[in-house]
Protein backbone atom coordinates (compact mmCIF):
# COMPACT_ATOMS: atom_id res chain seq x y z
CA UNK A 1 144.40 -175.53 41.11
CA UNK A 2 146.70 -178.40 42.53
CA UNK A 3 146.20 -181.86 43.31
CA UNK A 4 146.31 -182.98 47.24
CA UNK A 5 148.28 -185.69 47.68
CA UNK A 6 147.47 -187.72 51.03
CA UNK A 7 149.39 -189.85 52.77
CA UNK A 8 147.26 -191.73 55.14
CA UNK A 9 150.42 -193.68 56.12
CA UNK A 10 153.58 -194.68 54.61
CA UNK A 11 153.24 -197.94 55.69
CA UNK A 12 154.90 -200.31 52.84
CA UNK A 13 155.74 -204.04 52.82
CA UNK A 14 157.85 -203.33 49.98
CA UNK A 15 161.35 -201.48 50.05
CA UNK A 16 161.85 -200.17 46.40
CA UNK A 17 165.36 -199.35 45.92
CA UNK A 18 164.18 -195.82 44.18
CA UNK A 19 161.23 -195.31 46.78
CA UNK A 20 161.93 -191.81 48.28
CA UNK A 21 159.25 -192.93 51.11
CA UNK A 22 160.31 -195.84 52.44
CA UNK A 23 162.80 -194.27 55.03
CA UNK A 24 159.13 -193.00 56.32
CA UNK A 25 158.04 -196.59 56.72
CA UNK A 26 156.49 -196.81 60.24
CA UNK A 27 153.30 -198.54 61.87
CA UNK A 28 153.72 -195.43 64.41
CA UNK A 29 151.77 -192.39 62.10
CA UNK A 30 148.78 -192.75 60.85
CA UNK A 31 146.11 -190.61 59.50
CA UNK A 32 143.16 -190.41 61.50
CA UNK A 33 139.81 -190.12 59.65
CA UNK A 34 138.98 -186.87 61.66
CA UNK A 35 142.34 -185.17 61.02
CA UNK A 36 141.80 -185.80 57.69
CA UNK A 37 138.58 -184.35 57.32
CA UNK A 38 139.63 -181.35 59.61
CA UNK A 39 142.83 -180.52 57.28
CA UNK A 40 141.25 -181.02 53.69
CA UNK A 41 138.02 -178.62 54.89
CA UNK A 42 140.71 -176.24 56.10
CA UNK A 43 142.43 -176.00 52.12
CA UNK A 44 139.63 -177.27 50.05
CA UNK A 45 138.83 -174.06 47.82
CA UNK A 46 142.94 -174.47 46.94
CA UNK A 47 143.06 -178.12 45.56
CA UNK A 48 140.73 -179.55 42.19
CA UNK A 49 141.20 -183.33 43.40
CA UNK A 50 142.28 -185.56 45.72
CA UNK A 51 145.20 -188.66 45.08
CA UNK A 52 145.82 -191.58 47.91
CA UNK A 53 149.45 -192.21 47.79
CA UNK A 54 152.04 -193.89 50.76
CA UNK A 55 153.11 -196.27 50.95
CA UNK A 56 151.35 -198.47 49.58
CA UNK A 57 147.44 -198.40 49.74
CA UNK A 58 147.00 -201.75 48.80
CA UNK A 59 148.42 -203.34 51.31
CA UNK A 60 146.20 -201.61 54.52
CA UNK A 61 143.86 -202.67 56.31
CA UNK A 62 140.47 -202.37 54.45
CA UNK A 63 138.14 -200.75 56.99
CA UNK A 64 141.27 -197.73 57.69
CA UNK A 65 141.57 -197.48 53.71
CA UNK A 66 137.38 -197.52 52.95
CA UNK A 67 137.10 -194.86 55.97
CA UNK A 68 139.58 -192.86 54.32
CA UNK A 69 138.00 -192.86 50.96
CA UNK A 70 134.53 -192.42 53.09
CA UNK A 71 135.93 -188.86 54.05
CA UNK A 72 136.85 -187.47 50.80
CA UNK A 73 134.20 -188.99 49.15
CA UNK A 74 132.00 -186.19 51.47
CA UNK A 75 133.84 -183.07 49.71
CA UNK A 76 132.82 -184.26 45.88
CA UNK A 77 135.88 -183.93 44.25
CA UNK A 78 137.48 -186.55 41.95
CA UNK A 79 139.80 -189.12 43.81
CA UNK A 80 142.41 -191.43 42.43
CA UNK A 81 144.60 -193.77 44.54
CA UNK A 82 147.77 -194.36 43.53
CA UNK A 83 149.12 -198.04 43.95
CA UNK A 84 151.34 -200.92 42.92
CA UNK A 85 148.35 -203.83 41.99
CA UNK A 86 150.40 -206.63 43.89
CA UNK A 87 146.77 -207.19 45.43
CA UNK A 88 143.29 -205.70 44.66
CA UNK A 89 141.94 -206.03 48.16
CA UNK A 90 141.38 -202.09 48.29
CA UNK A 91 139.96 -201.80 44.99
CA UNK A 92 136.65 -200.20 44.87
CA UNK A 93 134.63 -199.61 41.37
CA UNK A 94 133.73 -196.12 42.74
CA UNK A 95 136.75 -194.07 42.63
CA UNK A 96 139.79 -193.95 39.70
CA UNK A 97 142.95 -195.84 40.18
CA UNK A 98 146.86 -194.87 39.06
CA UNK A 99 148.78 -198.35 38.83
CA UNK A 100 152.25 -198.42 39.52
CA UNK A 101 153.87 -201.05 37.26
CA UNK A 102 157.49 -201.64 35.96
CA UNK A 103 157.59 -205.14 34.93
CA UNK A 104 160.94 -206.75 37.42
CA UNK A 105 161.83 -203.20 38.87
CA UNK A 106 159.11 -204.29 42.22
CA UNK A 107 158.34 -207.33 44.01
CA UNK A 108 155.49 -209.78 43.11
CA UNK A 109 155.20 -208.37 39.42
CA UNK A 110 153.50 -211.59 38.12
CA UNK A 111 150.53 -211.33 40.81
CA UNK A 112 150.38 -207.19 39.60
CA UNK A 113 150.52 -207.91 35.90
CA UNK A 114 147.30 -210.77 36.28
CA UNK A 115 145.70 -207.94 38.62
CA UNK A 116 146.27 -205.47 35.56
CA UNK A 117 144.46 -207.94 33.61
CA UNK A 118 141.64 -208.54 36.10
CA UNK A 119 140.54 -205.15 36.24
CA UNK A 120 137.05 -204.58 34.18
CA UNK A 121 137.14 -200.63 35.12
CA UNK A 122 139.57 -198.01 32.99
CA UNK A 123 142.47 -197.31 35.05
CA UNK A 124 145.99 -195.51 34.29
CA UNK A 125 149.63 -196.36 34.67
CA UNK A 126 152.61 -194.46 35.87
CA UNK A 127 156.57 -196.54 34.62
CA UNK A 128 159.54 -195.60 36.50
CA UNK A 129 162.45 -194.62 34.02
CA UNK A 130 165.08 -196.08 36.81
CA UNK A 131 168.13 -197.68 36.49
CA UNK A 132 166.46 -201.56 36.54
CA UNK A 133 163.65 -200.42 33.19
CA UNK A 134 166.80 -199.90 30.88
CA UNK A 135 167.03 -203.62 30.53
CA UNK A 136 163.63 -203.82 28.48
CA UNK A 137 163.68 -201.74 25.20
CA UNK A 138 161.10 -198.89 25.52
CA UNK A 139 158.68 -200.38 22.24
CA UNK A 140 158.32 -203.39 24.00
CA UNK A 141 156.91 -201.94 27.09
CA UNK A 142 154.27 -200.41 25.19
CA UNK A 143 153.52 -203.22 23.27
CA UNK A 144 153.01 -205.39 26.48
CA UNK A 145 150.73 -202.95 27.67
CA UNK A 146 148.55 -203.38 24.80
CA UNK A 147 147.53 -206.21 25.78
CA UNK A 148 145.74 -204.64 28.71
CA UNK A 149 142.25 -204.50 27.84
CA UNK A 150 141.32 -201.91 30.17
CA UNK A 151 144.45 -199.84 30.08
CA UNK A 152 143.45 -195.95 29.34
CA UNK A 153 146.83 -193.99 29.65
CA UNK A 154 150.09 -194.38 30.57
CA UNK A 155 152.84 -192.54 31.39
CA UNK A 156 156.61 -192.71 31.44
CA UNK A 157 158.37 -190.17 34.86
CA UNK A 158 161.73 -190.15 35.20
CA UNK A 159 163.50 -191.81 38.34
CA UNK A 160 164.72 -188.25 41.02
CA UNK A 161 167.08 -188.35 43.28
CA UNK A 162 165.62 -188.30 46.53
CA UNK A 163 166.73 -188.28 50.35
CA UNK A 164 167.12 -192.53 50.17
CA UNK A 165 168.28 -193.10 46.75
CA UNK A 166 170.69 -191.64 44.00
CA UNK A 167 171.09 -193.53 41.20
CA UNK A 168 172.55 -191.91 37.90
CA UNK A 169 169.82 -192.42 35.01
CA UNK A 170 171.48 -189.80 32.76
CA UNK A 171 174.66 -192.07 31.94
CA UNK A 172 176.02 -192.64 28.20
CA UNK A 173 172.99 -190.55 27.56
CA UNK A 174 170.57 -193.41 28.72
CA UNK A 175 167.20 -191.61 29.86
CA UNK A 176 167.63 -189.23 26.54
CA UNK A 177 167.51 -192.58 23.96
CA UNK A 178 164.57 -193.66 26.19
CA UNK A 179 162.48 -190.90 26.04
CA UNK A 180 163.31 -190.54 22.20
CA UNK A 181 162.14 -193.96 21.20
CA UNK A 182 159.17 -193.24 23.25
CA UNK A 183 158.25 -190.04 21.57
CA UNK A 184 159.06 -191.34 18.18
CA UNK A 185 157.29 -194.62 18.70
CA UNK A 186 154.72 -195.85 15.78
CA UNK A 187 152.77 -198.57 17.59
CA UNK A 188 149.11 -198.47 17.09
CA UNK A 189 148.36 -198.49 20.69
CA UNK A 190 144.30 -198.12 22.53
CA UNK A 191 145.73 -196.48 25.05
CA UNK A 192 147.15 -192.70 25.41
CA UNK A 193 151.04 -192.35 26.05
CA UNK A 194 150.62 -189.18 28.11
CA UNK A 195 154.01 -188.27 27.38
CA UNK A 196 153.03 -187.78 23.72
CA UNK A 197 150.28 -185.13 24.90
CA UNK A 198 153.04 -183.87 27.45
CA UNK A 199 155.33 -182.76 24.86
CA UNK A 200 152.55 -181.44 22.39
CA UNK A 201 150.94 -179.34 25.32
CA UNK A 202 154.66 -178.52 26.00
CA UNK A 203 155.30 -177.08 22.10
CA UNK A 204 152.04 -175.20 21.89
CA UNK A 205 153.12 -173.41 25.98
CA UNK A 206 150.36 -175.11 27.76
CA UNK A 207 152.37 -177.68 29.47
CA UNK A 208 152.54 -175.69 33.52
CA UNK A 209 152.62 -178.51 35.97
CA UNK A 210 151.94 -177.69 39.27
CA UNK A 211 153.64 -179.13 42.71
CA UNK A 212 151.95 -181.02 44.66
CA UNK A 213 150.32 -180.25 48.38
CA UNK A 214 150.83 -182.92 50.49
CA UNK A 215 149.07 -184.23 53.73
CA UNK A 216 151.48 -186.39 55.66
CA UNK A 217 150.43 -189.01 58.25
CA UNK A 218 151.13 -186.29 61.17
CA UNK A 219 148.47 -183.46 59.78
CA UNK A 220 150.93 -181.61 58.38
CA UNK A 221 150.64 -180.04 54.73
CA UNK A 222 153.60 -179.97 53.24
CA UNK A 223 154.40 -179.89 49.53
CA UNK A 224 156.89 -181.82 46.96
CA UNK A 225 159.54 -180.28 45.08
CA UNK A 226 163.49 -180.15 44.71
CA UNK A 227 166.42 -179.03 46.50
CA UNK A 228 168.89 -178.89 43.37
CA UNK A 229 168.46 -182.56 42.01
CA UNK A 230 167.17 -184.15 45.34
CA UNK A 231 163.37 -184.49 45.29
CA UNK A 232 161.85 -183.65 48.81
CA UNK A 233 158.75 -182.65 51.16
CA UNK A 234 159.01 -178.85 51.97
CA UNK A 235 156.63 -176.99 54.37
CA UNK A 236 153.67 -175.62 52.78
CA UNK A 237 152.96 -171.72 52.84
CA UNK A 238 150.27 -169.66 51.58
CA UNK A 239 152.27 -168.52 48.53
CA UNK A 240 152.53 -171.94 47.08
CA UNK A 241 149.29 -172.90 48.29
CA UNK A 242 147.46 -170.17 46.39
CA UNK A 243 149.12 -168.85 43.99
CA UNK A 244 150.76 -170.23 40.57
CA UNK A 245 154.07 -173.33 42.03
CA UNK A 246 155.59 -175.24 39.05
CA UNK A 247 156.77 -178.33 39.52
CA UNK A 248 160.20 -178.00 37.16
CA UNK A 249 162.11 -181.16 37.06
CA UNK A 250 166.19 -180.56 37.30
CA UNK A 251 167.38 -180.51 33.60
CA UNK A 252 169.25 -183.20 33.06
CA UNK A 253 166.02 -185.17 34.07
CA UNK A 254 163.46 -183.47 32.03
CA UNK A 255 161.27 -185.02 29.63
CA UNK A 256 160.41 -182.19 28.10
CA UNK A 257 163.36 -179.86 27.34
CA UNK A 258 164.05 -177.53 24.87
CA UNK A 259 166.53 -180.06 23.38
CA UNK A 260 163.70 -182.93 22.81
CA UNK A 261 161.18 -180.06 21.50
CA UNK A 262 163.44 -179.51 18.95
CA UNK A 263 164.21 -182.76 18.21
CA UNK A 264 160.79 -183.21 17.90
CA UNK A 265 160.14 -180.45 15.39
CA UNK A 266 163.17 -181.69 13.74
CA UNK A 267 161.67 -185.27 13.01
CA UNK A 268 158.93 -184.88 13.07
CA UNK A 269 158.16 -187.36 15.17
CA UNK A 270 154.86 -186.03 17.13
């Protein structure tokens, strides 16, 4: 089944230059508690858990965010918010968290990075591969995150072209070196570099990634894939809702291509 991805409100005080939300940056939509519980009860046999996306969740108010979590917290499924730890004003110890972090790609990365360290629960990271992470050498990102003593898994997505940005990340080869060093890395690490179990699950044809239904601010259930290269919110139907929806990434932006698997098998390097 697929993850639903909610989106009480895209409100932001941010403006990432690779953020394919921000252009929905208004104080004017907002999820209302009862919407939300109306919509999820309407889809809830189709979805396995529930993510809190934006946005940025930690930067609402508290009572809006804790009467959103209140909701889902009524259908028993997990639920994992999905932030940039600038502040830890919405954290609660009884649901999971997925960190944004990419060292000077965002504002305020000092206050995020001592947040990171703060944190007594296990949590997970998601890195950006855009344009800006190039500048740090991939070993030493992963080395700096050892030093999180909480730190469970992280994992490395590659920057998409979306309706507000297009950046090139595939010049001179760039996100292809990345992703190799990555792979090939030998650092004795606590943590899990999920694009390591990615790529195995992808050699032994269990890797099937699944899109993503969305519930925007308005009600509406939409869900996130591409139009050619340019990532995008399309209107949900009952196909994709219950039946079998990859979520394929354009080629010259995948991960996990038949060119790296080989590599791979090549080197050895897994």
């Amino acid at each position: 089944m697929k993850r639903l991805v909610i989106y009480p409100t895209f409100l932001c005080p941010f403006a990432c230059q690779f953020c394919y939300n921000k252009n929905h940056n208004s104080l004017n939509e907002r999820l209302t508690p009862d919407l939300l519980k109306q919509k999820v009860s309407e889809i809830l046999d189709d979805v396995s858990e529930f993510v809190i996306s934006g946005g940025e969740p930690m930067s609402w108010d508290k009572e809006y965010f804790n009467s959103i979590v209140d909701v889902l917290k009524l259908f028993n499924k997990p639920i994992t918010v999905e932030a940039y730890p600038y502040s830890l004003a919405n954290y609660r110890d009884d649901i999971d968290y997925n960190f944004s972090y990419d060292f000077t790609v965002r504002p305020r990365a000092l206050e995020a990075w001592e947040n990171l360290m703060r944190i007594k629960k296990p949590y997970s990271l998601t890195v950006t591969i855009s344009p800006l992470i190039f500048k740090v050498y991939p070993n030493a990102l992963l080395y700096k995150f050892s030093i999180l003593e909480n730190l469970k898994e992280v994992e490395f997505k590659p920057y998409c072209k979306n309706t507000v940005s297009a950046f090139d990340i595939t010049k001179n080869d760039s996100l292809v070196k990345f992703n190799k060093i990555l792979l090939s890395n030998k650092l004795n690490t606590k943590f899990t570099l999920k694009n390591k179990t990615n790529i195995i699950s992808k050699m032994l044809g269990e890797y099937n990634p699944q899109v993503d239904i969305c519930l925007m601010p308005n009600g509406e259930l939409k869900y996130k894939d591409f139009e050619g290269e340019i990532l995008t919110f399309k209107p949900l139907t009952d196909d994709v809702l219950k039946n079998d929806t990859p979520f394929i990434y354009p080629e010259n932006i995948d991960l996990y291509d038949e060119n790296i698997i080989k590599w791979c098998q090549e080197y050895g390097v897994i």
